[in-house]
N, C-alpha and C. Protein backbone atom coordinates (compact mmCIF):
# COMPACT_ATOMS: atom_id res chain seq x y z
N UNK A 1 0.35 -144.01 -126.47
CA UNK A 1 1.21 -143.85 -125.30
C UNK A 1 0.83 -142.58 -124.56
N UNK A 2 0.76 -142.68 -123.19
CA UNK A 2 0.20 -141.46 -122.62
C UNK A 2 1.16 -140.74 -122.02
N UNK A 3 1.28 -139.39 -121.57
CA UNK A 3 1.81 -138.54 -121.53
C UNK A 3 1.99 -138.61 -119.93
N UNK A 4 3.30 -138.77 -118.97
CA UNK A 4 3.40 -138.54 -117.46
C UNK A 4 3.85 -137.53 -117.31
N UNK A 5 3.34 -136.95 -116.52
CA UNK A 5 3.52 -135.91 -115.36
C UNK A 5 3.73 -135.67 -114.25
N UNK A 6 4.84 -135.07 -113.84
CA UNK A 6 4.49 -135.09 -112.28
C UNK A 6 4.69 -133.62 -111.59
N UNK A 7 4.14 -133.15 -110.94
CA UNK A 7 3.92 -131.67 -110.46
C UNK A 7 4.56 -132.05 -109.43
N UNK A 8 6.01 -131.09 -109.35
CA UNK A 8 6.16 -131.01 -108.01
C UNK A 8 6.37 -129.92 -106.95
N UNK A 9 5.67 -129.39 -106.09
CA UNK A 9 5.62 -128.00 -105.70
C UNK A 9 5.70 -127.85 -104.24
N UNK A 10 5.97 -127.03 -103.72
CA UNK A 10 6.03 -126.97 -102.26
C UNK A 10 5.13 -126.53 -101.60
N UNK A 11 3.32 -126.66 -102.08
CA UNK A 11 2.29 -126.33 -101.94
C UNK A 11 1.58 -127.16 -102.71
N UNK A 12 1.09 -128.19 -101.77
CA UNK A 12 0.60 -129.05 -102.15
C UNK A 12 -1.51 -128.66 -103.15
N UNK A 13 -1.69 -128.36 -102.05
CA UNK A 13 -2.69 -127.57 -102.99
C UNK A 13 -2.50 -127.11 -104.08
N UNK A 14 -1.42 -125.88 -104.39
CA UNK A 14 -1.32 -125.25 -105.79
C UNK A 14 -1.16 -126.47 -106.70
N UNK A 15 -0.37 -127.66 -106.54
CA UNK A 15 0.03 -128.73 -107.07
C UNK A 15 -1.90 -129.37 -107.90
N UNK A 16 -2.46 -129.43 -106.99
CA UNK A 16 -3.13 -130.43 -107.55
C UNK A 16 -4.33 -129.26 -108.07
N UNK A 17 -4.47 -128.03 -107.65
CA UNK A 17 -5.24 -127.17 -108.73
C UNK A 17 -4.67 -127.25 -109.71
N UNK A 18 -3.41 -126.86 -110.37
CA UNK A 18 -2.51 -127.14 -111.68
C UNK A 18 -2.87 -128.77 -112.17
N UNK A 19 -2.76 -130.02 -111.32
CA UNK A 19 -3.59 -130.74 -111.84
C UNK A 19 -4.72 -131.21 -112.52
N UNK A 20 -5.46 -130.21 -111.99
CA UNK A 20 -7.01 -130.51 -112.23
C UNK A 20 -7.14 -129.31 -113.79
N UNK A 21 -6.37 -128.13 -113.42
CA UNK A 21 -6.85 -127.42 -114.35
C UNK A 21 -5.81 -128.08 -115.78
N UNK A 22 -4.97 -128.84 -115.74
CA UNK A 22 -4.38 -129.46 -116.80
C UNK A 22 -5.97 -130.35 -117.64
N UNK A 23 -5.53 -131.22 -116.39
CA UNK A 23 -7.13 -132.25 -116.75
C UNK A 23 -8.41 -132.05 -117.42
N UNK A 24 -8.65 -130.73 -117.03
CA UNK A 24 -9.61 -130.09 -117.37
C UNK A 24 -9.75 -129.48 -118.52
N UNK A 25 -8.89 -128.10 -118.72
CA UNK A 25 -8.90 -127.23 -119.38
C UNK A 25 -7.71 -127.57 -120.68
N UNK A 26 -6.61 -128.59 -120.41
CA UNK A 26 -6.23 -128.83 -121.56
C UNK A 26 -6.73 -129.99 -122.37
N UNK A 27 -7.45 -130.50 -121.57
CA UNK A 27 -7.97 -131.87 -122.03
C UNK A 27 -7.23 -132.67 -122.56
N UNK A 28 -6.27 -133.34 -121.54
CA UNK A 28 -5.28 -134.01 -121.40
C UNK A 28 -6.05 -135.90 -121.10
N UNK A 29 -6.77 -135.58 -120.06
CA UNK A 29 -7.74 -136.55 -119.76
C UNK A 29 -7.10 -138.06 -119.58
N UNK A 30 -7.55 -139.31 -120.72
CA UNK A 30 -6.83 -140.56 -120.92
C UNK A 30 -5.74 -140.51 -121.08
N UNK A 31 -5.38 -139.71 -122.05
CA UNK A 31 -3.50 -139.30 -122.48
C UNK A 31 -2.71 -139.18 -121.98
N UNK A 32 -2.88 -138.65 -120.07
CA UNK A 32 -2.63 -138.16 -119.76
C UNK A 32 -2.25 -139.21 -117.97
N UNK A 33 -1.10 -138.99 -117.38
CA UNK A 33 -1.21 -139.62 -115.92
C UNK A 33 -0.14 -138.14 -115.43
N UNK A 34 -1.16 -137.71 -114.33
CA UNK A 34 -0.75 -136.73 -113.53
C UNK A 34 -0.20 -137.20 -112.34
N UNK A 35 1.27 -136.74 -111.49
CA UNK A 35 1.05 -137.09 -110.01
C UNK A 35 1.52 -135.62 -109.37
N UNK A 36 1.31 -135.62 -107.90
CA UNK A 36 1.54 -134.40 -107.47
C UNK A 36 2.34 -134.70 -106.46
N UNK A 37 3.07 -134.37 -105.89
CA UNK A 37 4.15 -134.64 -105.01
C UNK A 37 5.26 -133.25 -104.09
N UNK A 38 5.05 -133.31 -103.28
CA UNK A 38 6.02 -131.78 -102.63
C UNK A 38 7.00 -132.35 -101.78
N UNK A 39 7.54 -134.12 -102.06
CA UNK A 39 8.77 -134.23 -101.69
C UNK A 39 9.75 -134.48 -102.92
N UNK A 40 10.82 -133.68 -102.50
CA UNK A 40 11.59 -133.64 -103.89
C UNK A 40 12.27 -135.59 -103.75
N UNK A 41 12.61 -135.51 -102.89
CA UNK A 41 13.24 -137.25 -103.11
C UNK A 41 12.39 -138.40 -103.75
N UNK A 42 11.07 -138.36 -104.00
CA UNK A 42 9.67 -138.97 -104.86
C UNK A 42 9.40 -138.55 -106.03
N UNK A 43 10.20 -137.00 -106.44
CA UNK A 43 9.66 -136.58 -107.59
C UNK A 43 10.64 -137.42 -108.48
N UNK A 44 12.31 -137.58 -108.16
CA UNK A 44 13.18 -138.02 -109.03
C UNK A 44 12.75 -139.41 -109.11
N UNK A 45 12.45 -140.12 -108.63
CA UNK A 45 11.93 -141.47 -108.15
C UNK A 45 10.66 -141.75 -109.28
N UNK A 46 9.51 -140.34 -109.86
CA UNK A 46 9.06 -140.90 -111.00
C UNK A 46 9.34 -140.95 -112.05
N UNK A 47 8.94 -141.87 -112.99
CA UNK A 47 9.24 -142.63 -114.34
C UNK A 47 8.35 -141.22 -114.48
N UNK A 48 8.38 -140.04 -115.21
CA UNK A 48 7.94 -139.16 -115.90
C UNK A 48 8.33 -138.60 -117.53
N UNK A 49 7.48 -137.81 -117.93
CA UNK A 49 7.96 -137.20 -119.64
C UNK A 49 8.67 -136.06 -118.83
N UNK A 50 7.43 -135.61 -118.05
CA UNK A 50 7.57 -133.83 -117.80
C UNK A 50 7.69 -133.83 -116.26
N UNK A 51 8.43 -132.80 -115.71
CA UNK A 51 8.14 -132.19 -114.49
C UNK A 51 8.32 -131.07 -114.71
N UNK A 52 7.23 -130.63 -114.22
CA UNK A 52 6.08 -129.25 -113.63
C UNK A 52 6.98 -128.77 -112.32
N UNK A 53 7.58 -127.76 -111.62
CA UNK A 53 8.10 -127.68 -110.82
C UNK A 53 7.98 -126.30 -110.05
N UNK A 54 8.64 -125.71 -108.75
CA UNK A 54 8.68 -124.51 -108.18
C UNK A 54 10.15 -124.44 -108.10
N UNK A 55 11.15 -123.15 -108.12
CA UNK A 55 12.06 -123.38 -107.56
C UNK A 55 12.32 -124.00 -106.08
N UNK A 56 11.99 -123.72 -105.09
CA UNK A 56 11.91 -124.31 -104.13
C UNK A 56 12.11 -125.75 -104.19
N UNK A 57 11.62 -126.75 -104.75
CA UNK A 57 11.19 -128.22 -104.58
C UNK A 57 12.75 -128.34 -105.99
N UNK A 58 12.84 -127.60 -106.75
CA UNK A 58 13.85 -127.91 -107.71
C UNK A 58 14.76 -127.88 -106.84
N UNK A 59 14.95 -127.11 -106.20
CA UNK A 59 16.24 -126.39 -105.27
C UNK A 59 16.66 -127.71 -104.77
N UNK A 60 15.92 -128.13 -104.07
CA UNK A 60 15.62 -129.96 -103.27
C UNK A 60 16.07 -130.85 -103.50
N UNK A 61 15.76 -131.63 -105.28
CA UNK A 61 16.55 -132.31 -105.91
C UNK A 61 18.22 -132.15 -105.61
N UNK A 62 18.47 -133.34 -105.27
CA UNK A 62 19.62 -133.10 -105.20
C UNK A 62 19.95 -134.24 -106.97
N UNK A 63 20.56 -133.27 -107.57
CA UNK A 63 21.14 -133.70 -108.88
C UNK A 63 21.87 -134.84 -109.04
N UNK A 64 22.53 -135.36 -108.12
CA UNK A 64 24.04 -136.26 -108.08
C UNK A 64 22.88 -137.63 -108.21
N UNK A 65 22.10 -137.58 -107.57
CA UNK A 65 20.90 -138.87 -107.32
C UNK A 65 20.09 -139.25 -108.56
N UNK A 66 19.94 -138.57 -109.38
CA UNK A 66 19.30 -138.36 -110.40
C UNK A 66 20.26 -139.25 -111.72
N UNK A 67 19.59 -140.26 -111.94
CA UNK A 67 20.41 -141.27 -112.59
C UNK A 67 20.47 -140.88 -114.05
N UNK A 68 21.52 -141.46 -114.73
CA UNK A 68 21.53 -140.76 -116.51
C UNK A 68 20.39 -141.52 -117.31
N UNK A 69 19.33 -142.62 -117.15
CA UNK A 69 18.14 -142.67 -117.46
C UNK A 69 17.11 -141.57 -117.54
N UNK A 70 17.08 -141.26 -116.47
CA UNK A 70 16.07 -140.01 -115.95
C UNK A 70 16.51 -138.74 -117.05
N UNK A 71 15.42 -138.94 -118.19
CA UNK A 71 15.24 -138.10 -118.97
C UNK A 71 14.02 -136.76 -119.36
N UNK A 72 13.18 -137.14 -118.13
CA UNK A 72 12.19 -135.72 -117.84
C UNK A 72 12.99 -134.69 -118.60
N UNK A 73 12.18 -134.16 -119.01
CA UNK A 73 12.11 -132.73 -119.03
C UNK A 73 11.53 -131.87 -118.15
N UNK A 74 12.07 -130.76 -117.98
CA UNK A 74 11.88 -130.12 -116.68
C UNK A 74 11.16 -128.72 -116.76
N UNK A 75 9.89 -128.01 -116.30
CA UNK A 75 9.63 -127.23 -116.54
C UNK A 75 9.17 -126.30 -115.24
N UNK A 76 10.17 -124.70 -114.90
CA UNK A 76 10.51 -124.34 -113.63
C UNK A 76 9.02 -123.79 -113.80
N UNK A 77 8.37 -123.47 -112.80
CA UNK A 77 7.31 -122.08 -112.22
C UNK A 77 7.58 -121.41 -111.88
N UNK A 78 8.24 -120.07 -112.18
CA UNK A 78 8.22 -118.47 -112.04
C UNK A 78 7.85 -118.74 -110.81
N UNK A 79 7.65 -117.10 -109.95
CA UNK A 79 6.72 -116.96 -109.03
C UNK A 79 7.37 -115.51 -109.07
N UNK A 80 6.82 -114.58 -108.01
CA UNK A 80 6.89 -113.30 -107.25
C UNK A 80 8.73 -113.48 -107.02
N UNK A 81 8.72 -114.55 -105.81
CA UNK A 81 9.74 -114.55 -105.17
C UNK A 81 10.93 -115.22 -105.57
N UNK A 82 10.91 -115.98 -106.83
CA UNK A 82 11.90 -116.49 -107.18
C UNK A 82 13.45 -116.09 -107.13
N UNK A 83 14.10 -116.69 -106.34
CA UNK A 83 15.20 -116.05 -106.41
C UNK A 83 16.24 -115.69 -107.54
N UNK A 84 17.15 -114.75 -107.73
CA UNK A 84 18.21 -114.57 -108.76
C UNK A 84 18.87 -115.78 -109.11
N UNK A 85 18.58 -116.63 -109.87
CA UNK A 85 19.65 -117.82 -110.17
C UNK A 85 20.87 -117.84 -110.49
N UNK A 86 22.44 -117.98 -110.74
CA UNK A 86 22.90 -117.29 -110.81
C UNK A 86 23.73 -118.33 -112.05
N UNK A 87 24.41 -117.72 -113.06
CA UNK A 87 24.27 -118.54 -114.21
C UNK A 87 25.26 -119.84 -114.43
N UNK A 88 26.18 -120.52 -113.33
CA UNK A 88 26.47 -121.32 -112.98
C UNK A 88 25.39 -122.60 -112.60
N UNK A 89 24.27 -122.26 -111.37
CA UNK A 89 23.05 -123.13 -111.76
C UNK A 89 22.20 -122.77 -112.20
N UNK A 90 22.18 -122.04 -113.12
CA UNK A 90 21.12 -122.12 -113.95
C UNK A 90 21.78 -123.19 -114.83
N UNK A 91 22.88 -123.31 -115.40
CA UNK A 91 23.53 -124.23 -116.21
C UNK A 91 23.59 -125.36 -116.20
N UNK A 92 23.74 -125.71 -114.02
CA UNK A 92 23.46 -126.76 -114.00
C UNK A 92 22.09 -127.43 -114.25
N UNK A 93 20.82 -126.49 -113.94
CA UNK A 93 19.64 -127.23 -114.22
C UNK A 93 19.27 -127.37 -115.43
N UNK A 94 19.99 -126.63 -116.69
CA UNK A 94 19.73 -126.97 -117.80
C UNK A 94 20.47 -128.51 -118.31
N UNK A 95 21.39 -128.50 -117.66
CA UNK A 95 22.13 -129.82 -118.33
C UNK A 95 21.31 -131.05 -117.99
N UNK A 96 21.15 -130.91 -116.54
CA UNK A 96 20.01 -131.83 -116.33
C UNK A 96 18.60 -131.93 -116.67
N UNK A 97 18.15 -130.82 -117.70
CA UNK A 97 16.63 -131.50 -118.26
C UNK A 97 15.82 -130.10 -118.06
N UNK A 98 16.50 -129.11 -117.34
CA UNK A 98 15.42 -127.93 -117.75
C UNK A 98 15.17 -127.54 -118.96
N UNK A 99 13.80 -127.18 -119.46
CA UNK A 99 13.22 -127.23 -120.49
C UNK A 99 12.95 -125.55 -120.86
N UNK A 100 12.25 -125.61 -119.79
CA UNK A 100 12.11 -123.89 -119.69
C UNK A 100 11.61 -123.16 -118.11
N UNK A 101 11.14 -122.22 -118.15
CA UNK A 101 11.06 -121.07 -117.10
C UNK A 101 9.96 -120.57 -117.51
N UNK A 102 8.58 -120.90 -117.06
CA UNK A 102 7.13 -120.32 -117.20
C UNK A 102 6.93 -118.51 -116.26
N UNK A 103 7.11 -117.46 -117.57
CA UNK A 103 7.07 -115.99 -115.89
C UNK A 103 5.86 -116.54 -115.22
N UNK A 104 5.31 -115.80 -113.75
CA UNK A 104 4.19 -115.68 -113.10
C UNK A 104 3.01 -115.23 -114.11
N UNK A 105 3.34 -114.75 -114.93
CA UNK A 105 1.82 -113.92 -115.73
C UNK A 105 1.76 -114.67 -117.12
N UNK A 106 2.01 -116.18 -116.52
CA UNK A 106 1.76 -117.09 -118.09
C UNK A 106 0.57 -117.74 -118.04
N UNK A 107 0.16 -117.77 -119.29
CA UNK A 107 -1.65 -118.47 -118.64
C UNK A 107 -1.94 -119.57 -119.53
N UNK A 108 -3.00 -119.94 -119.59
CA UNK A 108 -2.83 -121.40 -119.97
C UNK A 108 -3.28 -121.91 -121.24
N UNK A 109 -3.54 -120.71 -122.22
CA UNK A 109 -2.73 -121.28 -123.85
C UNK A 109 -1.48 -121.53 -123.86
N UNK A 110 -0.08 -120.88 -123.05
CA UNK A 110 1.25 -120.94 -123.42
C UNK A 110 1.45 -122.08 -122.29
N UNK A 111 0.56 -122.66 -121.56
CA UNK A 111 1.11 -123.70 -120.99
C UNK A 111 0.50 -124.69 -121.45
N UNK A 112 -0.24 -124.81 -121.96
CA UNK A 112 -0.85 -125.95 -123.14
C UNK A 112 0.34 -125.95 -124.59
N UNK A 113 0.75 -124.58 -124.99
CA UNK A 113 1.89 -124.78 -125.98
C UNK A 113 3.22 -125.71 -125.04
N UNK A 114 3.65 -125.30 -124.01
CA UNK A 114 4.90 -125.77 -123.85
C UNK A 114 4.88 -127.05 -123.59
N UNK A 115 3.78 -127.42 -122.88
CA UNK A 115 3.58 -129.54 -122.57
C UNK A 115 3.47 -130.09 -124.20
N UNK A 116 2.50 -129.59 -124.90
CA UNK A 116 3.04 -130.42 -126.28
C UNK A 116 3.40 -130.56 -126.91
């Protein structure tokens, strides 16, 4: 059974470099179905394991839409600018499937640990 993914970011480029360097460098390969997507209303829409995400495009999701099937796990991308979350939603994105919070200066042994 292979492993889905779907990257969803509000930079479509960064999206599919994180693609490729999954593909690549974790050697994910057959195992593996990547999609990339920077509209949040398409990301809930895939049948996924994992979503790869930015706050921004998380922000997007609107939660209420997001059916109790939809069992992704959810994994945020840090950045510079991320805003203060404040621990009301942070709560909410955990209930719904956040997994974890990658900082900006994570590299890609610990993101090869957290996908498997």
């Amino acid at each position: 059974m292979s492993l889905r993914i779907t990257i969803g970011c509000c930079n479509h480029l960064f999206g599919e470099g994180l693609k490729k360097l999954l593909l690549e460098e974790c050697e994910l390969g057959a195992d593996c179905i990547i999609t990339v997507s920077t509209n949040p209303r398409e990301i809930i829409k895939e049948d996924n394991d994992l979503l790869i995400t930015d706050f921004n495009t998380l922000a997007g999701i609107i939660f209420d839409d997001i059916s109790e099937n939809h069992k992704a796990r959810i994994l945020l991308l840090g950045t510079g600018c991320l805003p203060k979350i404040e621990n009301e939603c942070l709560i909410s994105f955990i209930s719904r499937g956040l997994a974890g919070i990658l900082s900006p200066d994570t590299g890609l042994p610990m993101l090869k640990k957290v996908i498997a």
